[in-house]
Structures are given as structure tokens and as C-alpha cells.
N, C-alpha and C. Protein backbone atom coordinates (compact mmCIF):
# COMPACT_ATOMS: atom_id res chain seq x y z
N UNK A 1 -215.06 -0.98 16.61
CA UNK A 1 -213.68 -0.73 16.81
C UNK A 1 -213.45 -0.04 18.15
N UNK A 2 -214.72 0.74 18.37
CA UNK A 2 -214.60 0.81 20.03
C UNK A 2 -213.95 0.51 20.96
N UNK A 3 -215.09 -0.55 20.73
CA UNK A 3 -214.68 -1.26 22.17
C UNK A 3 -213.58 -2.31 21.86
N UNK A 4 -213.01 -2.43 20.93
CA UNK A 4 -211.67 -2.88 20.70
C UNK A 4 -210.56 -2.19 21.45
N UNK A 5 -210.70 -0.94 21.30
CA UNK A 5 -210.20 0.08 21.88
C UNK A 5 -209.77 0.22 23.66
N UNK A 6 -211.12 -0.07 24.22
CA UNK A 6 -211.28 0.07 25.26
C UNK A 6 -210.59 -1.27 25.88
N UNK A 7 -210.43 -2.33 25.46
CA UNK A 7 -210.03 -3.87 25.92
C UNK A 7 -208.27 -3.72 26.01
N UNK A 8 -208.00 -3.19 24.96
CA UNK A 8 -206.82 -3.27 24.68
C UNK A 8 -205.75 -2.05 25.73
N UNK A 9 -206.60 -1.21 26.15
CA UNK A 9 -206.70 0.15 27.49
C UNK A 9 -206.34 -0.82 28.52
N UNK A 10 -207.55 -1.49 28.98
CA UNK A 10 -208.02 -1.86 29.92
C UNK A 10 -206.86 -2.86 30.26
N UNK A 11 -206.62 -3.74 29.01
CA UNK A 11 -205.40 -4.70 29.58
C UNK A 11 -203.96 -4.20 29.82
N UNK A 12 -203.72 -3.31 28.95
CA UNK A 12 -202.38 -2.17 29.71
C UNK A 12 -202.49 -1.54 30.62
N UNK A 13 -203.26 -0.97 31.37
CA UNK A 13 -203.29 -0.93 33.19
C UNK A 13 -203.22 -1.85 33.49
N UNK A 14 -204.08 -2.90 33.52
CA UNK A 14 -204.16 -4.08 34.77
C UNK A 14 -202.63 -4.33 34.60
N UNK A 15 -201.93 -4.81 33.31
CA UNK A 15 -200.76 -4.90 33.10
C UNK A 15 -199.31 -4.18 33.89
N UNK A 16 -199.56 -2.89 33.75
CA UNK A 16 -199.35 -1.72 34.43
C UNK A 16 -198.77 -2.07 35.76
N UNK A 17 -200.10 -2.07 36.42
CA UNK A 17 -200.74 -2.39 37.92
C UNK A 17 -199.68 -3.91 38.33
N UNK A 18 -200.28 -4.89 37.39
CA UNK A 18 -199.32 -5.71 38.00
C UNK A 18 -197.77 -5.72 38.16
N UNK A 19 -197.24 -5.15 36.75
CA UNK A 19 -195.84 -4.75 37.41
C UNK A 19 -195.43 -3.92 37.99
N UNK A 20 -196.17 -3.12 38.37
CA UNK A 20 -195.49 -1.95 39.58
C UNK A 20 -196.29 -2.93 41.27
N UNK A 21 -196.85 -3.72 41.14
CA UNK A 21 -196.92 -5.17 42.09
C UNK A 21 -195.83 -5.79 42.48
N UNK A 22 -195.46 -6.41 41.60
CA UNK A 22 -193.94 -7.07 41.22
C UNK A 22 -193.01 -6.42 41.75
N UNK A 23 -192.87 -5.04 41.32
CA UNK A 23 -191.47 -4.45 41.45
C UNK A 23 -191.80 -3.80 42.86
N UNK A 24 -192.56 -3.52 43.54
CA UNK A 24 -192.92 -3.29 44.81
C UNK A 24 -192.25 -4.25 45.32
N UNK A 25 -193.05 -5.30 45.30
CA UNK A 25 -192.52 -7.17 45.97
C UNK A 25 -191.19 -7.01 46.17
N UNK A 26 -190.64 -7.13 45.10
CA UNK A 26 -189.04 -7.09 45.00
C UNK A 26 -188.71 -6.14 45.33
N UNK A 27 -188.95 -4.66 45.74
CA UNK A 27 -188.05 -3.77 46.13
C UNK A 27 -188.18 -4.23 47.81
N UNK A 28 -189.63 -4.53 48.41
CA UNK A 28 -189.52 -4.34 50.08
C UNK A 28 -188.60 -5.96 50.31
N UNK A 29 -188.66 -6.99 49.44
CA UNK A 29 -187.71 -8.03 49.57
C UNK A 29 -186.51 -7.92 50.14
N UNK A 30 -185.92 -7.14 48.65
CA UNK A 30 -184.38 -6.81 48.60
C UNK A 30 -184.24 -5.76 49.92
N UNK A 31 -184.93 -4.75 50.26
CA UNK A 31 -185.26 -4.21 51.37
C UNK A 31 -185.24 -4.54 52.96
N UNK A 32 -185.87 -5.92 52.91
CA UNK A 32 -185.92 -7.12 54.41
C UNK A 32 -184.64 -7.85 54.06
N UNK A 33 -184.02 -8.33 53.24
CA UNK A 33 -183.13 -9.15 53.30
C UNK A 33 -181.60 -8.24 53.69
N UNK A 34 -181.30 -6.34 53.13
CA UNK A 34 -180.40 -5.73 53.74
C UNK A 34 -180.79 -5.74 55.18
N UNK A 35 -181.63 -5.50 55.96
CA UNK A 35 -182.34 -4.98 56.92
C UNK A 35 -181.34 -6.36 57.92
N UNK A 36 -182.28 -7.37 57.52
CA UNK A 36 -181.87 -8.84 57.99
C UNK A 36 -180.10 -9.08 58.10
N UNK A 37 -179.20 -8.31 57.32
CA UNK A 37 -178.02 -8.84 57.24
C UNK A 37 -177.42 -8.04 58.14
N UNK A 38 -177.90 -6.86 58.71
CA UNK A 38 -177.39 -5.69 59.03
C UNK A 38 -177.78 -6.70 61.10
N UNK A 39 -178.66 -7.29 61.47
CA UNK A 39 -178.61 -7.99 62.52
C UNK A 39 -180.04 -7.67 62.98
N UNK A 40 -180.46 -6.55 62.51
CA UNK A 40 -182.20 -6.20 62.98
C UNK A 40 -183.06 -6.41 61.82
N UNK A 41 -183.85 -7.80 62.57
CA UNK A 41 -185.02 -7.77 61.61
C UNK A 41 -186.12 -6.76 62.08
N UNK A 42 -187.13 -6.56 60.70
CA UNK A 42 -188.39 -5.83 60.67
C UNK A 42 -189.52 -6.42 61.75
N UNK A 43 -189.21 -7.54 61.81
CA UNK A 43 -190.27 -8.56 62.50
C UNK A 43 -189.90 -9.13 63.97
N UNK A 44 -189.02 -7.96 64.60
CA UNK A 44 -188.71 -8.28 65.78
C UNK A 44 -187.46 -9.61 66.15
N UNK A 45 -186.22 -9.71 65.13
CA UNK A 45 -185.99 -10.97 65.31
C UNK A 45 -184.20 -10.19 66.48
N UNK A 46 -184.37 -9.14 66.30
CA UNK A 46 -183.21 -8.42 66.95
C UNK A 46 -183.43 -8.46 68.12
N UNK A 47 -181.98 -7.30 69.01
CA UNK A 47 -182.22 -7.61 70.45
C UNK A 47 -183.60 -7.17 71.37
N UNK A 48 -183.36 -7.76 72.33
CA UNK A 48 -184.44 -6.69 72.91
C UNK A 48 -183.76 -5.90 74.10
N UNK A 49 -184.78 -4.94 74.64
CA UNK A 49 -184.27 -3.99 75.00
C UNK A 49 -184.38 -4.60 76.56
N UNK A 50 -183.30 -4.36 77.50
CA UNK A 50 -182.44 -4.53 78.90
C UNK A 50 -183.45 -4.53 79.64
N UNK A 51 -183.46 -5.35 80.64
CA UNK A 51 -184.42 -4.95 82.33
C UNK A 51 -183.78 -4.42 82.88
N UNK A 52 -184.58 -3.53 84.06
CA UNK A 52 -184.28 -2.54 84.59
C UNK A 52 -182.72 -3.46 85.80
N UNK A 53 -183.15 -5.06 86.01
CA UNK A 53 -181.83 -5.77 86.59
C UNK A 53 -180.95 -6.68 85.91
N UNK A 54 -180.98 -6.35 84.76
CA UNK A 54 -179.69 -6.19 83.75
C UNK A 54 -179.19 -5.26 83.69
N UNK A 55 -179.66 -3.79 83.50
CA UNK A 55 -178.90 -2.29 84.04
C UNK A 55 -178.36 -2.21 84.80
N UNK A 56 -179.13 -2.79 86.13
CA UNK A 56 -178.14 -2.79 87.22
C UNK A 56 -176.70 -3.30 86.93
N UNK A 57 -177.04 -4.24 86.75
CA UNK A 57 -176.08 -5.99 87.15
C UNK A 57 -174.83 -4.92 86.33
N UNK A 58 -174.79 -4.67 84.94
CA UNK A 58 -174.17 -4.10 84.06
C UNK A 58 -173.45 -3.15 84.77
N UNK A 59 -173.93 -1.79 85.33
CA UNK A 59 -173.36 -0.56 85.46
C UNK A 59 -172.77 -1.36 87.01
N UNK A 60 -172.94 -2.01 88.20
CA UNK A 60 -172.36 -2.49 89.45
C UNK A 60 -171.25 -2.96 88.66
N UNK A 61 -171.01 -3.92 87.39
CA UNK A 61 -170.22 -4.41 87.25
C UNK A 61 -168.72 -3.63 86.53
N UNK A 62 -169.61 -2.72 85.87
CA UNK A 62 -168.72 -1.72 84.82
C UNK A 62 -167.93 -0.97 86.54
N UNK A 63 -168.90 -0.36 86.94
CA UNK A 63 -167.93 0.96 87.81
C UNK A 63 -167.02 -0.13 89.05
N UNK A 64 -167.09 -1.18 89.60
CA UNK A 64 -165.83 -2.58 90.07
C UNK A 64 -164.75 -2.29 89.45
N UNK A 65 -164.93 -2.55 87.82
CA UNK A 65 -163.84 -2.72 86.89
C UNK A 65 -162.79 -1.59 86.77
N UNK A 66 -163.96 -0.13 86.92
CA UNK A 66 -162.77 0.80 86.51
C UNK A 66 -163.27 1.85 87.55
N UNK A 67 -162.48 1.85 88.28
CA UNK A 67 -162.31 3.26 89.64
C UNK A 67 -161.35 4.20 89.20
N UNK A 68 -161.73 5.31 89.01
CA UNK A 68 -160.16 6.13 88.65
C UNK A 68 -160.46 7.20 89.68
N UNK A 69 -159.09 7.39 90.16
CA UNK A 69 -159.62 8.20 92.09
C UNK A 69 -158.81 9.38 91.73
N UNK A 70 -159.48 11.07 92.01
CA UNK A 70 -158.54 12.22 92.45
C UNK A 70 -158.37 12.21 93.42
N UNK A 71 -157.64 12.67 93.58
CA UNK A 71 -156.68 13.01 94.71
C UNK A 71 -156.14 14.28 94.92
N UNK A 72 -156.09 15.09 96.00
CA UNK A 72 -155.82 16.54 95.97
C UNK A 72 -154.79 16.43 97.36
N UNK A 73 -153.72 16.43 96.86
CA UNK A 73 -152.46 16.78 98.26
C UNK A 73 -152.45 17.65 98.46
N UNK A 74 -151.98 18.12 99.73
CA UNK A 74 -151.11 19.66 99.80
C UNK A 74 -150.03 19.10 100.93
N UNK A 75 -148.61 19.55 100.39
CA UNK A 75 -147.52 19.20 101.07
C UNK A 75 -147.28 20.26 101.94
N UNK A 76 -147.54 21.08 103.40
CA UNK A 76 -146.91 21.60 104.56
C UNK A 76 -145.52 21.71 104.26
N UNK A 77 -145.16 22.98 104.65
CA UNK A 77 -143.64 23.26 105.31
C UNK A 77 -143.88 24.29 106.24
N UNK A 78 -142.57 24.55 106.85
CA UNK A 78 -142.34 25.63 107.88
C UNK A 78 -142.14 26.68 107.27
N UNK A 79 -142.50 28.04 107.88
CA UNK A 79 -141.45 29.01 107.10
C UNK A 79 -140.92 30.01 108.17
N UNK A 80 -140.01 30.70 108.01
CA UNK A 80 -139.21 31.48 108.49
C UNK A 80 -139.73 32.81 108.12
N UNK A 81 -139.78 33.69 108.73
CA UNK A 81 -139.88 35.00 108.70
C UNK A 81 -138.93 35.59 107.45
N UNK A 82 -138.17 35.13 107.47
CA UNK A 82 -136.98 36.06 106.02
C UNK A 82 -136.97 35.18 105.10
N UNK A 83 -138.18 34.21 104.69
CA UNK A 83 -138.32 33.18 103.72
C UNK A 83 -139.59 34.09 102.72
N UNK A 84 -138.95 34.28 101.34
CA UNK A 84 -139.80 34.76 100.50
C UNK A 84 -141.02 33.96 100.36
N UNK A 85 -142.36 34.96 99.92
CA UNK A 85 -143.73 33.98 100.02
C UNK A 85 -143.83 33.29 98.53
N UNK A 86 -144.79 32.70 98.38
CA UNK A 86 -145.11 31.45 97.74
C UNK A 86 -145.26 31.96 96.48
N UNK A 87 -144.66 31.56 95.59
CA UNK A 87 -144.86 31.26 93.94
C UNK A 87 -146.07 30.98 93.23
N UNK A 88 -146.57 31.47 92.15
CA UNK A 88 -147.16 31.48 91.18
C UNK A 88 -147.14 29.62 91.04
N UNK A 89 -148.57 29.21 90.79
CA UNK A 89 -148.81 27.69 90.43
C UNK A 89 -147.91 27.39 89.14
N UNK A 90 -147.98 26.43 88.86
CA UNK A 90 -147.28 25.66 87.42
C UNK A 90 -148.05 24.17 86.97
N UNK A 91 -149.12 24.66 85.82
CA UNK A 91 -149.20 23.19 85.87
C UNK A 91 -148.92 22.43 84.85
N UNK A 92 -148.66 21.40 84.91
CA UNK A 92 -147.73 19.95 84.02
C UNK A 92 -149.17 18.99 83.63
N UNK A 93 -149.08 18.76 82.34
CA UNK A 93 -149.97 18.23 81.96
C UNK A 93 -148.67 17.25 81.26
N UNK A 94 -149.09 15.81 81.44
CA UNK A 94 -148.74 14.49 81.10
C UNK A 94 -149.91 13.72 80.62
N UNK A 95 -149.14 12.46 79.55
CA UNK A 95 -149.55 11.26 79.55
C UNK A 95 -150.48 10.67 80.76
N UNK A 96 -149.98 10.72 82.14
CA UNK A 96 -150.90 9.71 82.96
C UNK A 96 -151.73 10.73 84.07
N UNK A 97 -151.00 12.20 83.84
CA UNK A 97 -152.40 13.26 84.08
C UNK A 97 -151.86 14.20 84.51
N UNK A 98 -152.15 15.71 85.41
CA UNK A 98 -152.18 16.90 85.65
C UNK A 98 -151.27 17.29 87.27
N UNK A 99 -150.66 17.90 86.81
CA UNK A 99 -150.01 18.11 88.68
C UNK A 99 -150.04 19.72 88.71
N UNK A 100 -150.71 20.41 89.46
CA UNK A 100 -150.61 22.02 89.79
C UNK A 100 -149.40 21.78 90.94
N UNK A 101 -148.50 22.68 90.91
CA UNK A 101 -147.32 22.87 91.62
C UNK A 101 -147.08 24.27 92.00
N UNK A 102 -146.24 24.20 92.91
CA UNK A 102 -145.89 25.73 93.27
C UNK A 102 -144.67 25.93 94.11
N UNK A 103 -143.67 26.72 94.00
CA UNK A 103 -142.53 27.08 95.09
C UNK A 103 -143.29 27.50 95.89
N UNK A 104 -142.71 27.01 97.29
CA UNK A 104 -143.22 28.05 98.62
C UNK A 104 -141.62 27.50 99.50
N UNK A 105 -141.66 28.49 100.62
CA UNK A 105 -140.56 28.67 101.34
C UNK A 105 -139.93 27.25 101.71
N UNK A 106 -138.56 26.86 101.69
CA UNK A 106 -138.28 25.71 101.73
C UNK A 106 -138.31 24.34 101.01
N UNK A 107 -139.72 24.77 99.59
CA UNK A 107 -139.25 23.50 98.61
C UNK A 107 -140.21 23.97 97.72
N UNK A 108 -140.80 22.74 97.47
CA UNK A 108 -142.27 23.03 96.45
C UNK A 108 -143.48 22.17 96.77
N UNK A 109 -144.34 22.94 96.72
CA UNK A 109 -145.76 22.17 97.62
C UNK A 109 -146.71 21.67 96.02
N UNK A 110 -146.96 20.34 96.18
CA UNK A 110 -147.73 19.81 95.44
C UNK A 110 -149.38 20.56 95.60
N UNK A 111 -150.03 21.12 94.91
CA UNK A 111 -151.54 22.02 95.08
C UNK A 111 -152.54 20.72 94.57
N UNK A 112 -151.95 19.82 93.73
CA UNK A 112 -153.44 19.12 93.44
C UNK A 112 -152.47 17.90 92.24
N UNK A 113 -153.08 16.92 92.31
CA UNK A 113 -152.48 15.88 91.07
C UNK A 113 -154.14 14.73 91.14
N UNK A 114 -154.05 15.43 89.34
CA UNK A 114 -155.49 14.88 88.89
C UNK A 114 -154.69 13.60 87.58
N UNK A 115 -155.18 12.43 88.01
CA UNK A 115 -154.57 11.30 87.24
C UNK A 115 -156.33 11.80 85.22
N UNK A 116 -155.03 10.62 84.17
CA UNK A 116 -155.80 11.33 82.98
C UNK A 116 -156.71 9.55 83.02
N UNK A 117 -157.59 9.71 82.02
CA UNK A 117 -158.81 8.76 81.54
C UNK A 117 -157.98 7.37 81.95
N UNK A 118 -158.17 6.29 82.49
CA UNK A 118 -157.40 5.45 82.43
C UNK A 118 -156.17 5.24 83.32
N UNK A 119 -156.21 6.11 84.19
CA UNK A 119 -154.49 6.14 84.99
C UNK A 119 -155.09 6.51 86.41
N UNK A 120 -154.38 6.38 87.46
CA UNK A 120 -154.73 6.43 89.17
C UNK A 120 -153.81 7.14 89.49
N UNK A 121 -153.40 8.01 90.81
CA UNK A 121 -152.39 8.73 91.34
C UNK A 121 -152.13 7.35 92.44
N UNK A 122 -150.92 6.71 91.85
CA UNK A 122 -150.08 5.54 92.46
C UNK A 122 -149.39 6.33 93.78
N UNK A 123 -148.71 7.52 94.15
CA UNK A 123 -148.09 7.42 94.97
C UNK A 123 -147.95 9.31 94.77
N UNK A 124 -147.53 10.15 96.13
CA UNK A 124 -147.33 11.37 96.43
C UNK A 124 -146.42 11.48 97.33
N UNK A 125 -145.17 11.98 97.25
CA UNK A 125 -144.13 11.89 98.10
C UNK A 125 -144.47 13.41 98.77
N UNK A 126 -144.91 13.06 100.31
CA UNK A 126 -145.19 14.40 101.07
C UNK A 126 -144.16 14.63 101.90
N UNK A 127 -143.32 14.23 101.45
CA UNK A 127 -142.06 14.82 102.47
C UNK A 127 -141.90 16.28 102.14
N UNK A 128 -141.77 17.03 103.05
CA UNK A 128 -141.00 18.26 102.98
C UNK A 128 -139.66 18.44 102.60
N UNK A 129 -139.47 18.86 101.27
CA UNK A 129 -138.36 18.68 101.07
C UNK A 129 -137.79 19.65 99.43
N UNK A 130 -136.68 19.77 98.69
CA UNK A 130 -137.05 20.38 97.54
C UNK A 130 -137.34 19.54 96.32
N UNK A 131 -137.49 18.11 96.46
CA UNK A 131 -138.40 17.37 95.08
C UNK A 131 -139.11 16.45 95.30
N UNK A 132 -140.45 16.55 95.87
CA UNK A 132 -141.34 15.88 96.23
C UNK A 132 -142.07 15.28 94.67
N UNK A 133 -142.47 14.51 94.66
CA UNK A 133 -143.33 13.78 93.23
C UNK A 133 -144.32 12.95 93.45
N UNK A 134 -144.77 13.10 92.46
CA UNK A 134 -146.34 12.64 91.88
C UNK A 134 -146.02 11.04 91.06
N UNK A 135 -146.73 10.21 91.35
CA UNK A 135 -146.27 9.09 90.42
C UNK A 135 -148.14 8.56 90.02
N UNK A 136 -147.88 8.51 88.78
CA UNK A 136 -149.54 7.78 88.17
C UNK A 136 -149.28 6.45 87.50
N UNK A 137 -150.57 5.77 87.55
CA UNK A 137 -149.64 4.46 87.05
C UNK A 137 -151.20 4.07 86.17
N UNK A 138 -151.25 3.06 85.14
CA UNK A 138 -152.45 3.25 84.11
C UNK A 138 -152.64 1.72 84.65
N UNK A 139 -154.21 1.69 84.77
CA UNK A 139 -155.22 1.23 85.62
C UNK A 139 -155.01 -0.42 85.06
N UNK A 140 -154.32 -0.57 84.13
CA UNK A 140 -153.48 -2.03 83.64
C UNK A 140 -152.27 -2.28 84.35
N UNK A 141 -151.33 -0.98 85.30
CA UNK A 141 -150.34 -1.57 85.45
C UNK A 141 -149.71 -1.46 84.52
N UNK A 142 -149.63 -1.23 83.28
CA UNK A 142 -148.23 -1.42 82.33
C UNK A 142 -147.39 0.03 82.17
N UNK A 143 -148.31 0.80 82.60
CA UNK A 143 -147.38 2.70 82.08
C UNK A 143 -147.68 3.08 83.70
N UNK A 144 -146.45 3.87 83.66
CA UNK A 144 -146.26 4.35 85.36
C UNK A 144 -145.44 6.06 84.66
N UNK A 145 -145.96 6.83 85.23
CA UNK A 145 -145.81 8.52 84.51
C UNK A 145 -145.08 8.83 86.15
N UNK A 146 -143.91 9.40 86.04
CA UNK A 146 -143.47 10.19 87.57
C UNK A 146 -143.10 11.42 87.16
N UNK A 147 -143.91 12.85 87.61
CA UNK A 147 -143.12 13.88 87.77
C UNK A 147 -142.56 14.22 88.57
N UNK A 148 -141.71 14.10 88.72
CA UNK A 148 -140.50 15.18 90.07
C UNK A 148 -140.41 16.61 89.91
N UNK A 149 -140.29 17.45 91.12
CA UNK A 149 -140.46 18.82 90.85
C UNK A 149 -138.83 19.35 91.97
N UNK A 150 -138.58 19.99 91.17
CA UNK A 150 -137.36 21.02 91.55
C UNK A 150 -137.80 22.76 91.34
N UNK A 151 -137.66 23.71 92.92
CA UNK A 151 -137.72 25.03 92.48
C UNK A 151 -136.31 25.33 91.73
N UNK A 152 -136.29 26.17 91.10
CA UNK A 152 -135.48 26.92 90.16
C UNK A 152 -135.78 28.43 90.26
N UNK A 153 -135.44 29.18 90.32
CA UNK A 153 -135.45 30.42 90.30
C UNK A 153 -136.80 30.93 90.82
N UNK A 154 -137.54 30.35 91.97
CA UNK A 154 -138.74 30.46 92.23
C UNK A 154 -139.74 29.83 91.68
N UNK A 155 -139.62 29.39 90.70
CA UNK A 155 -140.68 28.39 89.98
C UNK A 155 -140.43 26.95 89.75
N UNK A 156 -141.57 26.06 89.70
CA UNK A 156 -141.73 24.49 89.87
C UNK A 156 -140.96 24.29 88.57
N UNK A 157 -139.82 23.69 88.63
CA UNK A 157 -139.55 22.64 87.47
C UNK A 157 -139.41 21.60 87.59
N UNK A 158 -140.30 20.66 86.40
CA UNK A 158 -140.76 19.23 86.44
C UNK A 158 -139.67 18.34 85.63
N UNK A 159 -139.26 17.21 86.27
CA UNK A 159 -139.17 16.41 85.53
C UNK A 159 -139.80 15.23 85.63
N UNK A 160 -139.77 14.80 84.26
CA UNK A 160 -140.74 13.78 83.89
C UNK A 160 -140.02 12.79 83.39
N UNK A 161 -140.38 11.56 84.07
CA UNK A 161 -140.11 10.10 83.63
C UNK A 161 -140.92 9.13 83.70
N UNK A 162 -141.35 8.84 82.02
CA UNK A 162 -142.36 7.90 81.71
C UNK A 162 -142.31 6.97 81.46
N UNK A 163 -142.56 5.46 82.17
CA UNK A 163 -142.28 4.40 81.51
C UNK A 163 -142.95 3.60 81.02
């Protein structure tokens, strides 16, 4: 009765053994076939990785496409001896980007116009005068941002017209 014993052991492992075989099989299966749907195979069937003149070609072609330029004005005036000195900056943050401003004797001097992600400084009216402006325009052409600046009581006031 033993070794009855022992046979009947022996065939429930191997048994065992083979289905945790099986269910292995089928788990790394079901395993390669998500892997596979997702676009990277295990077995190298995905992309491969760039030459050093495909990097190139790529980044020459990307920075063509999109230039976005600062620009830092400063608008000159005259001043007069009995002309109060220069005002405290003001800066205007917009849609198509940043203008630091300031009263100084005779109008308001543009200090700096930084265009935002996507937008260029289209145009800077440097006339000497009291509303010189900033115009940005978005690197499509379709949105054009103009601030105009007027002193007021010593300080830059902006207006803004976005189209």
C-alpha cells in the first residue's frame, strides 16, 4: 500500500508542475499580446532609437519653424530742468506677453516688451510722445495683443486691445 502511496504523490506534483506550466504560458502570452497592442514589442518590433543626423535634421527643422524674438526698447526723450524725474516701472502682463513701462519727463518710455510662448513683438512705436505702444502678434498671425500707454498722474496707464 506503500508504494501505492507514493505513485499517487508523485502524479499530483508532476500534475501540479504542469499546471503552474500552463498558467505561466498563458500569463507571459496574455502579457506579449498587451505589450504588442500598446505599439512596443518585447522582441524589438518597436521604434528604434534616432541617429545622431536625424537629431540634427529634426531640431534645424523645429527651431526654422518657431523663432520667438525679445526685444528690449528704450524710448529717449528730452528733459527740461523743471521736468519732474522718472516714475516707478509698471508692468502689464497680457495674453501675447509683458511690457515694463514707466513715466519719465514728457511721456512714457517703454523699459522692455517680452512677447508670451507663441507670440513675437510685431511692432514698438518709438516716437517720443505721451502713448507710445507695444503691439505682439501670435506666431500664426491670427491674435495681434496692442498695449497703448498713457501717463496719468505720474504712472503708466495701459490700454489694451486684443484681437
Amino acid at each position: 500500500m506503500r508504494g501505492d502511496t507514493h505513485g499517487v504523490r508523485r502524479g499530483r506534483i508532476t500534475t501540479g508542475v504542469l499546471l503552474w506550466l500552463v498558467a505561466a504560458a498563458a500569463a507571459t502570452g496574455v502579457g506579449m499580446t498587451a505589450v504588442s497592442a500598446i505599439g512596443t514589442d518585447i522582441f524589438g518590433a518597436g521604434r528604434s532609437p534616432l541617429s545622431q543626423s536625424e537629431v540634427d535634421e529634426r531640431l534645424r527643422a523645429r527651431s526654422t519653424a518657431s523663432t520667438t524674438t525679445t526685444t528690449t526698447t528704450t524710448t529717449t526723450t528730452t528733459t527740461t530742468p523743471s521736468a519732474p524725474t522718472a516714475g516707478r516701472p509698471r508692468t502689464v502682463s497680457t495674453a501675447g506677453g509683458t511690457v515694463i513701462a514707466r513715466c519719465v519727463p514728457g511721456g512714457v518710455r517703454v523699459v522692455s516688451a517680452v512677447p508670451a510662448q507663441g507670440f513675437r513683438v510685431d511692432a514698438e512705436d518709438d516716437v517720443v510722445d505721451d502713448h507710445p505702444s507695444v503691439t505682439f502678434e501670435s506666431e500664426s498671425g491670427d491674435r495681434e495683443v496692442e498695449v497703448r500707454f498713457r501717463c496719468v498722474d505720474g504712472l503708466p496707464r495701459p490700454e489694451i486691445d486684443a484681437d
